[in-house]
N, C-alpha and C. Protein backbone atom coordinates (compact mmCIF):
# COMPACT_ATOMS: atom_id res chain seq x y z
N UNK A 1 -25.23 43.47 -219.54
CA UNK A 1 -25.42 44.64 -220.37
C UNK A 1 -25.24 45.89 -219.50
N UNK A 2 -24.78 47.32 -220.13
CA UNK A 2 -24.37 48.32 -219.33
C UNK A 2 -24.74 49.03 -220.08
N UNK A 3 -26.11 50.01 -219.45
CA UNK A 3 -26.99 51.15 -219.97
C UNK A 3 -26.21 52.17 -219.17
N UNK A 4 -25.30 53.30 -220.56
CA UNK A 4 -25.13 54.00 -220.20
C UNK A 4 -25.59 55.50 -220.33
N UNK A 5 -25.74 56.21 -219.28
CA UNK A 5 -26.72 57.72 -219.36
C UNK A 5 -25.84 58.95 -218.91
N UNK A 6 -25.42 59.48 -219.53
CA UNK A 6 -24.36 60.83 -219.47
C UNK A 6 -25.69 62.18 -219.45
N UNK A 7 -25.91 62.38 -218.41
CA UNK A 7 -26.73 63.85 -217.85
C UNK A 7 -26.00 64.68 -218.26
N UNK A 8 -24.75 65.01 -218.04
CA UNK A 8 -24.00 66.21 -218.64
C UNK A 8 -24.18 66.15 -220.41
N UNK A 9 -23.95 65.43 -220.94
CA UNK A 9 -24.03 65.83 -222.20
C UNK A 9 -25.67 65.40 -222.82
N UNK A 10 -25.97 64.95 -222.55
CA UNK A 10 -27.54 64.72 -222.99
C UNK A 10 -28.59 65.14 -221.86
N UNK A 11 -29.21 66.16 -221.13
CA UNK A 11 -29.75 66.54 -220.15
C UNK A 11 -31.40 66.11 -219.93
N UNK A 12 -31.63 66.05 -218.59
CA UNK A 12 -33.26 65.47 -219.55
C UNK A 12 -33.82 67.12 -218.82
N UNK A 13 -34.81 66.84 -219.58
CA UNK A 13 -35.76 68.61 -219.16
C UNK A 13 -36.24 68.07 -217.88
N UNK A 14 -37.07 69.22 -217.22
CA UNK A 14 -36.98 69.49 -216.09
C UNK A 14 -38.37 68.54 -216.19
N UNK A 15 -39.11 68.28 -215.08
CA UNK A 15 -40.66 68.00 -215.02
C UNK A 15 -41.64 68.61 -215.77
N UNK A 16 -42.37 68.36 -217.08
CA UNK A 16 -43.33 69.50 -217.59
C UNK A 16 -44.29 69.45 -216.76
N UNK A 17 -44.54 68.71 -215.50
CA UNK A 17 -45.82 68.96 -215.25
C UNK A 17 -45.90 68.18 -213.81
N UNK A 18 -46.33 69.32 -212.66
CA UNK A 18 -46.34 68.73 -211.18
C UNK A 18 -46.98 67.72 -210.96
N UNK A 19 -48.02 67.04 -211.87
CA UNK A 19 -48.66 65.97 -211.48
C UNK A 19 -47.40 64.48 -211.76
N UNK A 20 -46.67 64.52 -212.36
CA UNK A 20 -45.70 63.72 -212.77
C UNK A 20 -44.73 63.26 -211.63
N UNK A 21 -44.95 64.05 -210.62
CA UNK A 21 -44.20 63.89 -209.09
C UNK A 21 -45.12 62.52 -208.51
N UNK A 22 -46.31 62.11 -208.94
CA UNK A 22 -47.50 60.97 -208.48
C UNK A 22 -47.36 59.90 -209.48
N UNK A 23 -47.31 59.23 -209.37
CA UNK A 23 -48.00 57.63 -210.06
C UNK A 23 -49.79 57.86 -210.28
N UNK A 24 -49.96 57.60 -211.84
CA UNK A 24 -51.11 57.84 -212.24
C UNK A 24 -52.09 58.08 -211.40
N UNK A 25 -52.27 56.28 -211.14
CA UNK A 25 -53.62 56.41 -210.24
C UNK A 25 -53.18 57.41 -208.81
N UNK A 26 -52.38 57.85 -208.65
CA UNK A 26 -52.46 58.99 -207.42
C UNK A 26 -52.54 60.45 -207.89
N UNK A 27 -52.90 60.86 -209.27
CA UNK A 27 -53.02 62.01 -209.57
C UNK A 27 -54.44 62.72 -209.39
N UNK A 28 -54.52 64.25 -209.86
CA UNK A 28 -55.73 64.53 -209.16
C UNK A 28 -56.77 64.08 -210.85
N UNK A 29 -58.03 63.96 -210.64
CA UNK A 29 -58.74 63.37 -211.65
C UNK A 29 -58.63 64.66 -212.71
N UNK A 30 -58.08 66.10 -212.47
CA UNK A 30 -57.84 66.64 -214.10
C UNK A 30 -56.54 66.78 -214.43
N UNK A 31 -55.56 66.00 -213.73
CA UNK A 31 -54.29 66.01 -214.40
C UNK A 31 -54.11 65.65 -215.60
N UNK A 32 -53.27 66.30 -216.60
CA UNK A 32 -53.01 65.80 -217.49
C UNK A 32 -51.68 66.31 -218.06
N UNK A 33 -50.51 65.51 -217.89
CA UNK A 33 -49.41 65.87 -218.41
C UNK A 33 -49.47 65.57 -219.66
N UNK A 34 -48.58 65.97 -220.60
CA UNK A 34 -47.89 65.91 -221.74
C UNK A 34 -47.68 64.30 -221.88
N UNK A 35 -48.34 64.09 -222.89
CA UNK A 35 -48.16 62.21 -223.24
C UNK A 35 -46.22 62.23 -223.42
N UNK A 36 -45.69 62.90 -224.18
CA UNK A 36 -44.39 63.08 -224.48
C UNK A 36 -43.36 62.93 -222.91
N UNK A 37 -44.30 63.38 -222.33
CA UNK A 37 -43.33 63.83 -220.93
C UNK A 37 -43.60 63.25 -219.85
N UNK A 38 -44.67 62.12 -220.06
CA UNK A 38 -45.12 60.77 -219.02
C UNK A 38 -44.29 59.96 -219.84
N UNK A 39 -44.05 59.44 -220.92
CA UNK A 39 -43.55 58.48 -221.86
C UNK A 39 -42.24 58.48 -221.35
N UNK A 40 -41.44 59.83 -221.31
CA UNK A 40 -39.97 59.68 -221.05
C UNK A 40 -39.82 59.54 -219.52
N UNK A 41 -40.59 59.49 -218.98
CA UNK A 41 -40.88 59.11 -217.35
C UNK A 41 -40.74 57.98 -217.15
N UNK A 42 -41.36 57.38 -217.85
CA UNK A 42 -41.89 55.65 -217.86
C UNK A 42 -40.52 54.87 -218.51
N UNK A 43 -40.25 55.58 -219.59
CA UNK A 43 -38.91 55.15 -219.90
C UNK A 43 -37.48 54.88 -219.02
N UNK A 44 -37.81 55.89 -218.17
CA UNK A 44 -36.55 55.79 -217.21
C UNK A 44 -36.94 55.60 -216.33
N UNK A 45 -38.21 55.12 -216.13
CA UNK A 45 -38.44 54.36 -214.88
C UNK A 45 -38.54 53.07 -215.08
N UNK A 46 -38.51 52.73 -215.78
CA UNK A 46 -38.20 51.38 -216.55
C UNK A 46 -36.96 51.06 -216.72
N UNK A 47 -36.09 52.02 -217.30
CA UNK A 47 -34.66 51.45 -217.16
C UNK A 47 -34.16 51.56 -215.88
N UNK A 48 -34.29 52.22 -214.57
CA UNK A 48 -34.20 52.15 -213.97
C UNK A 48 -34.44 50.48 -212.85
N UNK A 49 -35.72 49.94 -213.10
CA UNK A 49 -36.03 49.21 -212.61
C UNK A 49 -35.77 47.98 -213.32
N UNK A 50 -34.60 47.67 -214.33
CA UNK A 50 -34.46 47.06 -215.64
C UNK A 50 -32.81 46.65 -214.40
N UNK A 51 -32.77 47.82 -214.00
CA UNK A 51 -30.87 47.43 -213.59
C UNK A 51 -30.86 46.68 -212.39
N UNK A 52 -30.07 46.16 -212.25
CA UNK A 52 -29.62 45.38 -211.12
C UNK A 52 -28.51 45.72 -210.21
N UNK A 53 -27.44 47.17 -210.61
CA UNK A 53 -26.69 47.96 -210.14
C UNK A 53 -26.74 49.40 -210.86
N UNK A 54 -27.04 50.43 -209.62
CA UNK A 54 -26.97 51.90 -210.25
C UNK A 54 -25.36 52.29 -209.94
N UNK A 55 -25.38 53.04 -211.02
CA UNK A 55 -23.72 53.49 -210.51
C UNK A 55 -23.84 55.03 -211.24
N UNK A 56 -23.94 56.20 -209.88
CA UNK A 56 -23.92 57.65 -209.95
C UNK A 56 -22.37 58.38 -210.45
N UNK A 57 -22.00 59.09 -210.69
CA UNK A 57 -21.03 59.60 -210.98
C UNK A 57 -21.49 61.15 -210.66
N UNK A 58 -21.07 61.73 -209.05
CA UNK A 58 -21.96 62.64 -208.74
C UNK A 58 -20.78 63.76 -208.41
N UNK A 59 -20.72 64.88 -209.20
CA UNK A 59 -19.30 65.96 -208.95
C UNK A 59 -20.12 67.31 -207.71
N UNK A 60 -19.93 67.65 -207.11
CA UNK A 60 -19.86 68.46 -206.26
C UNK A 60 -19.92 69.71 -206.83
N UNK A 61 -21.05 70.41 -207.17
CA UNK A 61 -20.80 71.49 -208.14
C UNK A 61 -21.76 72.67 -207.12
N UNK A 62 -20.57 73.78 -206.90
CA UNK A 62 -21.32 74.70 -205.64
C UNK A 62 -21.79 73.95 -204.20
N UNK A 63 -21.28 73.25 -203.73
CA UNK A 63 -21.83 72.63 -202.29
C UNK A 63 -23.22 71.30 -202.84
N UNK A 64 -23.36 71.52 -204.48
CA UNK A 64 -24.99 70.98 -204.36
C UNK A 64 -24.64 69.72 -205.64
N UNK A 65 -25.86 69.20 -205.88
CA UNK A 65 -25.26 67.72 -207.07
C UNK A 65 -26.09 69.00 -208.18
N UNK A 66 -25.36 68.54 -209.24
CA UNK A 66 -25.84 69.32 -210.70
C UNK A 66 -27.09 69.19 -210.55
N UNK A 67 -27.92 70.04 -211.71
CA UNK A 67 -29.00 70.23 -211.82
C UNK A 67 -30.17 69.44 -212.71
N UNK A 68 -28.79 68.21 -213.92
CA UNK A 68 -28.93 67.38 -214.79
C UNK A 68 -29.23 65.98 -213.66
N UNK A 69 -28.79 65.85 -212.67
CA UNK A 69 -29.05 65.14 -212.02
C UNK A 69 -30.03 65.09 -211.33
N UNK A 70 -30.43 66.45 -210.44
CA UNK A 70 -32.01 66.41 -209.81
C UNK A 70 -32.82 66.45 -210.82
N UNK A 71 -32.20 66.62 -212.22
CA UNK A 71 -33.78 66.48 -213.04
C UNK A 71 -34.41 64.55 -213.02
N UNK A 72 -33.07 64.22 -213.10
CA UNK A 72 -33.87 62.85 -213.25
C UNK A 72 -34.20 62.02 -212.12
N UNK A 73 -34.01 62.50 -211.05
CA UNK A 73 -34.07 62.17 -209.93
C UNK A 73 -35.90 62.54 -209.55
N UNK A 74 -36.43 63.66 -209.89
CA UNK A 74 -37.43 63.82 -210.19
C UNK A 74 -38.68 63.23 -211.08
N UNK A 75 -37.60 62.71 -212.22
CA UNK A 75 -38.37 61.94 -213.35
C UNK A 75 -38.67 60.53 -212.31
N UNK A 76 -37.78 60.11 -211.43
CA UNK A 76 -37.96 58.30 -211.18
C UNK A 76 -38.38 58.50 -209.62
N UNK A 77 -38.31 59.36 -208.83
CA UNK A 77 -38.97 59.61 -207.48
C UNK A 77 -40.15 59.63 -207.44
N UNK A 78 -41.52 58.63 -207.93
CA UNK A 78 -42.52 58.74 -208.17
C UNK A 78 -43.39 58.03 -206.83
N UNK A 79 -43.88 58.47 -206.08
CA UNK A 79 -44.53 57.64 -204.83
C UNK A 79 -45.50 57.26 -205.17
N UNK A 80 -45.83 55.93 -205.02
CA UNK A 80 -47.12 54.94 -205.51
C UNK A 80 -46.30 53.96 -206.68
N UNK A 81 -45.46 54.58 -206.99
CA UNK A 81 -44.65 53.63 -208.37
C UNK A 81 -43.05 53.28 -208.13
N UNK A 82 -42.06 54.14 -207.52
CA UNK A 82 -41.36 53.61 -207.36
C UNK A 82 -40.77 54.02 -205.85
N UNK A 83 -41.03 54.87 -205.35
CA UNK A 83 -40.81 55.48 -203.86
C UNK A 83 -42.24 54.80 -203.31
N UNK A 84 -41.99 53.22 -202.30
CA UNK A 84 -42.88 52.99 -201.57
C UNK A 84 -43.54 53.72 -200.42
N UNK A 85 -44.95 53.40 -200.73
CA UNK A 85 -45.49 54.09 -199.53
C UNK A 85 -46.74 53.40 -199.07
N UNK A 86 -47.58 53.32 -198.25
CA UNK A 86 -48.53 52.91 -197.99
C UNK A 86 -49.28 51.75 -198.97
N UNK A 87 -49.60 52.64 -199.86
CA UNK A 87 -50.46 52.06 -201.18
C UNK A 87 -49.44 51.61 -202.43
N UNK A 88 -48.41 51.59 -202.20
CA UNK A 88 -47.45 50.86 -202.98
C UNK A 88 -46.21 49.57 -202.55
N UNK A 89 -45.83 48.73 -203.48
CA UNK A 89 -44.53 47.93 -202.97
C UNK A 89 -43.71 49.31 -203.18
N UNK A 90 -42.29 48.52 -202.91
CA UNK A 90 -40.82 49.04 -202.77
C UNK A 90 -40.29 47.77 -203.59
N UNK A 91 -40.23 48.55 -204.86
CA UNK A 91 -39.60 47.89 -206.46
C UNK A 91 -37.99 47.76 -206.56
N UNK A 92 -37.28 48.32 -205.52
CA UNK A 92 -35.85 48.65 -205.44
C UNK A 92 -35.14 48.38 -204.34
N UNK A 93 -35.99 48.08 -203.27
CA UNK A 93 -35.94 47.66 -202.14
C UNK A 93 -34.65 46.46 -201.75
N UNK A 94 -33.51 47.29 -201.73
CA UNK A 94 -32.18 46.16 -201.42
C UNK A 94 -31.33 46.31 -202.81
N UNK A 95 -31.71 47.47 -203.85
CA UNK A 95 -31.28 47.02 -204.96
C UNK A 95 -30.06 48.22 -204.52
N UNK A 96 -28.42 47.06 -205.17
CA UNK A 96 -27.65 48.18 -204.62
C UNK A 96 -26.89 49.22 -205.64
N UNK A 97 -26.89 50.48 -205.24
CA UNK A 97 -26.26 51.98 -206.12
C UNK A 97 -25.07 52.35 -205.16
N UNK A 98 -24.24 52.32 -206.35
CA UNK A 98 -22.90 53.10 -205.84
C UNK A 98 -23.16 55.05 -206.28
N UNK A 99 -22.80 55.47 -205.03
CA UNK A 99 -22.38 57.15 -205.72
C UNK A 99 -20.98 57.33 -205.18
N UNK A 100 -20.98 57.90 -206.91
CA UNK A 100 -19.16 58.13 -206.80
C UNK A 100 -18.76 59.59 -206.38
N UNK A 101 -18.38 59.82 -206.11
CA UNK A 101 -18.36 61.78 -205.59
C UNK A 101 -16.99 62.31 -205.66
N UNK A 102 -17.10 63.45 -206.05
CA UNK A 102 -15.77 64.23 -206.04
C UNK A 102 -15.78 65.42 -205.40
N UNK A 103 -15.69 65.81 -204.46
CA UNK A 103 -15.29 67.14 -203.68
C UNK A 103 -13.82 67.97 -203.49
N UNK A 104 -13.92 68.94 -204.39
CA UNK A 104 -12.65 69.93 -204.72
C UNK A 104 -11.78 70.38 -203.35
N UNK A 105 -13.07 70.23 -202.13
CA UNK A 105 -12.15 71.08 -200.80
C UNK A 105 -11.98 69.74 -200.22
N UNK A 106 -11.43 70.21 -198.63
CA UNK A 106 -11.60 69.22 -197.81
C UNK A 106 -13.15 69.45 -196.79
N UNK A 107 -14.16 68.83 -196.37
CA UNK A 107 -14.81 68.82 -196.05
C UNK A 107 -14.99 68.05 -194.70
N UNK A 108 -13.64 67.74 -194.18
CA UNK A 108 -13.79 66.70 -192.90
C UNK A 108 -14.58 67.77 -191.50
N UNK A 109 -15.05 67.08 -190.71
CA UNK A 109 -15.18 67.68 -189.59
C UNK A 109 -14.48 68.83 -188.62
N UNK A 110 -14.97 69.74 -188.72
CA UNK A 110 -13.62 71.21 -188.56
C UNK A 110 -13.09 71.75 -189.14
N UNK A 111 -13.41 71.19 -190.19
CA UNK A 111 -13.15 72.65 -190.92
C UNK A 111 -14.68 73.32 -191.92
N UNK A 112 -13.77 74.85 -192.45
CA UNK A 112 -15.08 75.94 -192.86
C UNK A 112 -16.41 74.85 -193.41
N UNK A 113 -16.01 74.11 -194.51
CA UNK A 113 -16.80 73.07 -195.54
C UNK A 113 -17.62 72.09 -194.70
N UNK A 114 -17.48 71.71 -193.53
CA UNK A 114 -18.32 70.50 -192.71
C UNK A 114 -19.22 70.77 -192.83
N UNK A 115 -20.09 69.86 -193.20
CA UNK A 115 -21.10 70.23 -193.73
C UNK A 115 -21.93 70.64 -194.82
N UNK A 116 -20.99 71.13 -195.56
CA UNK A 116 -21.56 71.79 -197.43
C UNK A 116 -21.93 70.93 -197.80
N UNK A 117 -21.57 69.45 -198.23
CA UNK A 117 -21.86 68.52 -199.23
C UNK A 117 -23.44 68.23 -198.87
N UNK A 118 -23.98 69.26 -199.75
CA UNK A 118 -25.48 69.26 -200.12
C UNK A 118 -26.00 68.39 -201.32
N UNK A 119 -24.97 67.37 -201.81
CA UNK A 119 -25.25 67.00 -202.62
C UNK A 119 -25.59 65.21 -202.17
N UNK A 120 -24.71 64.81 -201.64
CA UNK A 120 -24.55 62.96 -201.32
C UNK A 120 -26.09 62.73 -200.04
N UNK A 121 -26.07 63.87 -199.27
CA UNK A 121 -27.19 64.00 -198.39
C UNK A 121 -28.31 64.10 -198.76
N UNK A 122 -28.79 64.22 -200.32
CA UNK A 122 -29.67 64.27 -200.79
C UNK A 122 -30.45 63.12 -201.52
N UNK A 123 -28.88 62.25 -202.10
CA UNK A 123 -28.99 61.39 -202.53
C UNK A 123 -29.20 60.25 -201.86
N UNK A 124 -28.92 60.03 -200.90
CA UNK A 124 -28.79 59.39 -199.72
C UNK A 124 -30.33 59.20 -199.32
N UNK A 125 -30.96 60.15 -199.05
CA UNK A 125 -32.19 60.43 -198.24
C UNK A 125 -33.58 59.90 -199.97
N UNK A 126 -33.06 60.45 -200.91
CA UNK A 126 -34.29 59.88 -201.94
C UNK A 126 -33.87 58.67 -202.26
N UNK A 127 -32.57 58.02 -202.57
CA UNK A 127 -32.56 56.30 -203.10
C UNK A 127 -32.47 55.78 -202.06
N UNK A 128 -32.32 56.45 -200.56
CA UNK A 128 -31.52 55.21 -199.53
C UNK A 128 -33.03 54.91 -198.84
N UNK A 129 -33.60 56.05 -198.51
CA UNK A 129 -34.65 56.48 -197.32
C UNK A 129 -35.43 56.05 -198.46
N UNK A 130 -35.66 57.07 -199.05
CA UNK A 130 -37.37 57.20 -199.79
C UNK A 130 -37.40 55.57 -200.93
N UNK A 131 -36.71 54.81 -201.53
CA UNK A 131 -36.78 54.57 -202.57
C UNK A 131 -36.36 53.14 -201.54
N UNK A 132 -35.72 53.12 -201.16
CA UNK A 132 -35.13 51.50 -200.28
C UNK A 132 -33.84 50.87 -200.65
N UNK A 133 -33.07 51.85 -201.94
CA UNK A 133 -31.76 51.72 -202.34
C UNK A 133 -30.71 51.39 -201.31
N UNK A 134 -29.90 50.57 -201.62
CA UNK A 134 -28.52 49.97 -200.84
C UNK A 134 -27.51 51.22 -201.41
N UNK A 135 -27.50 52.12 -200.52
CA UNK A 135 -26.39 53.19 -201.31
C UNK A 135 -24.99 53.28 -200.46
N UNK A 136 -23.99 53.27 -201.45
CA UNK A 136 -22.70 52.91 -200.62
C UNK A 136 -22.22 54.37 -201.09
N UNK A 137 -21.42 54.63 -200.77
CA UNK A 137 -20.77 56.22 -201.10
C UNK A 137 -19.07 56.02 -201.19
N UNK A 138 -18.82 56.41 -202.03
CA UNK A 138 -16.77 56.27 -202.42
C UNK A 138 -16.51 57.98 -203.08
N UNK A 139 -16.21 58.51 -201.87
CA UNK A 139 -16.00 60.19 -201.47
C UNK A 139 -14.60 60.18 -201.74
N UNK A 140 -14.06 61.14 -202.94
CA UNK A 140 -12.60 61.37 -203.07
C UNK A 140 -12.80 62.98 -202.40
N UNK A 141 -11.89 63.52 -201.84
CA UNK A 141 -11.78 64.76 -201.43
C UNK A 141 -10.37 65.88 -202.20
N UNK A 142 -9.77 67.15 -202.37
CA UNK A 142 -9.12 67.83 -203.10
C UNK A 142 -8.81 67.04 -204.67
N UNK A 143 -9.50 66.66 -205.02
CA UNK A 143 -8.87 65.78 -206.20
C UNK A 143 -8.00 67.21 -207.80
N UNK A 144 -8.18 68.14 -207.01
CA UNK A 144 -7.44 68.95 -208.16
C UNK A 144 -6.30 69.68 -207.11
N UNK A 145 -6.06 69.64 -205.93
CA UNK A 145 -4.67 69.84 -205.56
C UNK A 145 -3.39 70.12 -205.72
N UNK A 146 -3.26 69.33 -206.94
CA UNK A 146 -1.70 69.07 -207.48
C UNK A 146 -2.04 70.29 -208.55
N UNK A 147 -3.25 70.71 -208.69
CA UNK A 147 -2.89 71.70 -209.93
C UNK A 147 -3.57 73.21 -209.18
N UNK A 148 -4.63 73.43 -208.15
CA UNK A 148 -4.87 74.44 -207.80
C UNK A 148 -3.46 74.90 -206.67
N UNK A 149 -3.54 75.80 -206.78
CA UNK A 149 -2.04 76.80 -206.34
C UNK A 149 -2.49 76.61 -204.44
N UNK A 150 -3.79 77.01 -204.75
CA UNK A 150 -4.05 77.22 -202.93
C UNK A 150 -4.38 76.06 -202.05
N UNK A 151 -4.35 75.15 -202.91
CA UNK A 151 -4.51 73.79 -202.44
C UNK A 151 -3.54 72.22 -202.59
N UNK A 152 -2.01 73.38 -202.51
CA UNK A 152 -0.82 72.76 -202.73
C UNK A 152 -0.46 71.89 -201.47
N UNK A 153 -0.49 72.31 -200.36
CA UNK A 153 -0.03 71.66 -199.24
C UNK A 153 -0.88 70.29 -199.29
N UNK A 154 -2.30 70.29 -200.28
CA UNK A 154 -2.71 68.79 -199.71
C UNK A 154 -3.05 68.18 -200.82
N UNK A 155 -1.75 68.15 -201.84
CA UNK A 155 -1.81 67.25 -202.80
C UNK A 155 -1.56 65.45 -202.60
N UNK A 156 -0.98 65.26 -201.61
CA UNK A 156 -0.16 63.62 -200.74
C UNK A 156 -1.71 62.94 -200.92
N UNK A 157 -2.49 63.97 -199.83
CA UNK A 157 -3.90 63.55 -199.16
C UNK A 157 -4.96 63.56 -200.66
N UNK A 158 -5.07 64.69 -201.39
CA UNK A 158 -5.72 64.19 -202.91
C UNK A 158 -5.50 62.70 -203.55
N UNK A 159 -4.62 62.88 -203.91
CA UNK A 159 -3.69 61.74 -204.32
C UNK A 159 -3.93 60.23 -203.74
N UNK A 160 -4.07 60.10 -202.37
CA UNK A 160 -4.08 59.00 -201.72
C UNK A 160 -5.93 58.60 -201.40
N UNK A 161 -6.66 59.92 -200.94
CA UNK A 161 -7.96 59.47 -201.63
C UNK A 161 -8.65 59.17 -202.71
N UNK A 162 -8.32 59.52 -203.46
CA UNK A 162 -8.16 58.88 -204.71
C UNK A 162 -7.95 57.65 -205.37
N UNK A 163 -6.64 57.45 -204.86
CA UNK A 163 -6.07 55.85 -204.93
C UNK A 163 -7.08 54.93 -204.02
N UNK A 164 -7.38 55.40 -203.04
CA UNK A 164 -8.55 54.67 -201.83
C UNK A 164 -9.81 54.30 -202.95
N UNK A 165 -10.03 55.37 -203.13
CA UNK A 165 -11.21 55.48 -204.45
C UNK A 165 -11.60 54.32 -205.17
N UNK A 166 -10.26 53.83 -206.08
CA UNK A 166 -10.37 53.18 -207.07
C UNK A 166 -10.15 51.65 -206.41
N UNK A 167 -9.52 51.54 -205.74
CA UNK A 167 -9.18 50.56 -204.64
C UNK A 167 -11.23 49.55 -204.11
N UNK A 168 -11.83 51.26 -203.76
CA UNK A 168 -13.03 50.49 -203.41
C UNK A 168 -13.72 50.44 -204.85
N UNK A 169 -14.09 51.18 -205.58
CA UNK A 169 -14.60 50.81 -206.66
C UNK A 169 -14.14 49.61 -207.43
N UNK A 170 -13.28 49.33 -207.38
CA UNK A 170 -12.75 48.06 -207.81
C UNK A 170 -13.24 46.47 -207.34
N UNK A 171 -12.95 46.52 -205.91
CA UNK A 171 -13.39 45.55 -204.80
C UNK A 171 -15.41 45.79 -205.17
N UNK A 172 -15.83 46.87 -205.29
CA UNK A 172 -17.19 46.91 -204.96
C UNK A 172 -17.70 46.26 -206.63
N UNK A 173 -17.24 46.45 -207.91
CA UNK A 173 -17.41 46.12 -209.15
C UNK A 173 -17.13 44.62 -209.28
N UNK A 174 -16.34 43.96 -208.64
CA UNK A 174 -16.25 42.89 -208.20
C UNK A 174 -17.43 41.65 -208.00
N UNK A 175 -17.70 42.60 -206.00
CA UNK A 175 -18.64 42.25 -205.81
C UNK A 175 -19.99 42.08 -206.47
N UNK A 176 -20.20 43.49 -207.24
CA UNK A 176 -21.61 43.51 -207.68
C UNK A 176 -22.00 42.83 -209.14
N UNK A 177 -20.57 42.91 -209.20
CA UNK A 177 -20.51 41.55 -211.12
C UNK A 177 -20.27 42.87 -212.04
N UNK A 178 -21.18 42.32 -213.21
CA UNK A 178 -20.71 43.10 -214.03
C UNK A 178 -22.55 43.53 -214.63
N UNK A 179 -23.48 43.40 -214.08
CA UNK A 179 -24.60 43.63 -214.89
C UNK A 179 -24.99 44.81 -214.17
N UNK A 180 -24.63 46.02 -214.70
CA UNK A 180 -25.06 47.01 -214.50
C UNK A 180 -25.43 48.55 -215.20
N UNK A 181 -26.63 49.33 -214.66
CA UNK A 181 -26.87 50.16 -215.70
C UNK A 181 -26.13 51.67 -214.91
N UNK A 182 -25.58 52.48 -215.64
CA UNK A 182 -24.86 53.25 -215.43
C UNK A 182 -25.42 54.97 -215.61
N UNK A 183 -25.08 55.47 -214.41
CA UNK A 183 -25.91 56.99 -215.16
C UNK A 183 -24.87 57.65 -214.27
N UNK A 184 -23.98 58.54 -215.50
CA UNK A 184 -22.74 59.52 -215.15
C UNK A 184 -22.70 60.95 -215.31
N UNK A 185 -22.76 61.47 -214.14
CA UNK A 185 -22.94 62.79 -214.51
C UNK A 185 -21.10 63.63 -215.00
């Protein structure tokens, strides 16, 4: 089965409430969020922990990942529940997520951009670090080349990362079968 979740067109709201960053029993004894807005927490922390492959679809928007995306990244980053720590297992621990990425410049080492992608570094550090996620990364670079004017000379190199792209996504969809839940930004 393939749960699919489009952030761009269906967005989830932001956190109503800072205690929602904790797993119940780690909240302070007068927390009280919004029953509505723990429920849709639990929901996607449930489907979350329901999948057996995450697969990101993460676009490069300003140097940073959209904002539909850190929302839910917030909703399922819960320490004590699903970000192990001391007083909790690690529920995800080996479970593997592809992020797919698209970056408009070139960003290799030496040039102006090294460095910008504020977005995969983030992701990286909450499912890989914090959460115990197997995160593999399949980075296309100029992928609009052939049509931006100033980014004509490196349409060959768009083009061919790209093709690399689908090449690993292919081989990696393979590998991971076919039971997976999907969230595309």
């Amino acid at each position: 089965m393939v749960v699919y979740r489009d952030l761009h067109a269906d967005p989830l709201p932001h956190l109503a409430d800072a205690s929602l960053h904790w797993a119940a029993r780690l909240r302070s004894a007068d927390a009280s969020p919004e029953p509505a807005a723990e429920d849709l927490q639990q929901r996607l922390i449930a489907e979350l922990l329901g999948a057996d492959v995450l697969l990101i679809g993460v676009p490069l928007y300003n140097y940073s990942l959209p904002s539909s995306l850190k929302a839910w990244l917030d909703h399922i980053h819960v320490p004590g529940q699903t970000a192990p720590s001391a007083i909790s297992s690690a529920p995800l621990t080996g479970r593997p997520a592809v992020l797919v990425t698209s970056r408009g410049g070139n960003y290799d080492s030496g040039t102006v951009n090294e460095g910008r992608d504020h977005a995969t570094p983030v992701l990286e550090l909450i499912l890989g670090e914090e959460m115990g996620v197997a995160v593999t990364v399949i980075a296309t670079s100029l992928p609009l080349a052939s049509s931006v004017p100033a980014l004509a000379g490196q349409t060959g190199r768009g083009e061919s990362e790209y093709a690399h792209a689908l090449r690993l996504a292919r081989d990696l969809g393979e590998q991971l079968g076919s039971s997976t839940t999907t969230f595309r930004q």
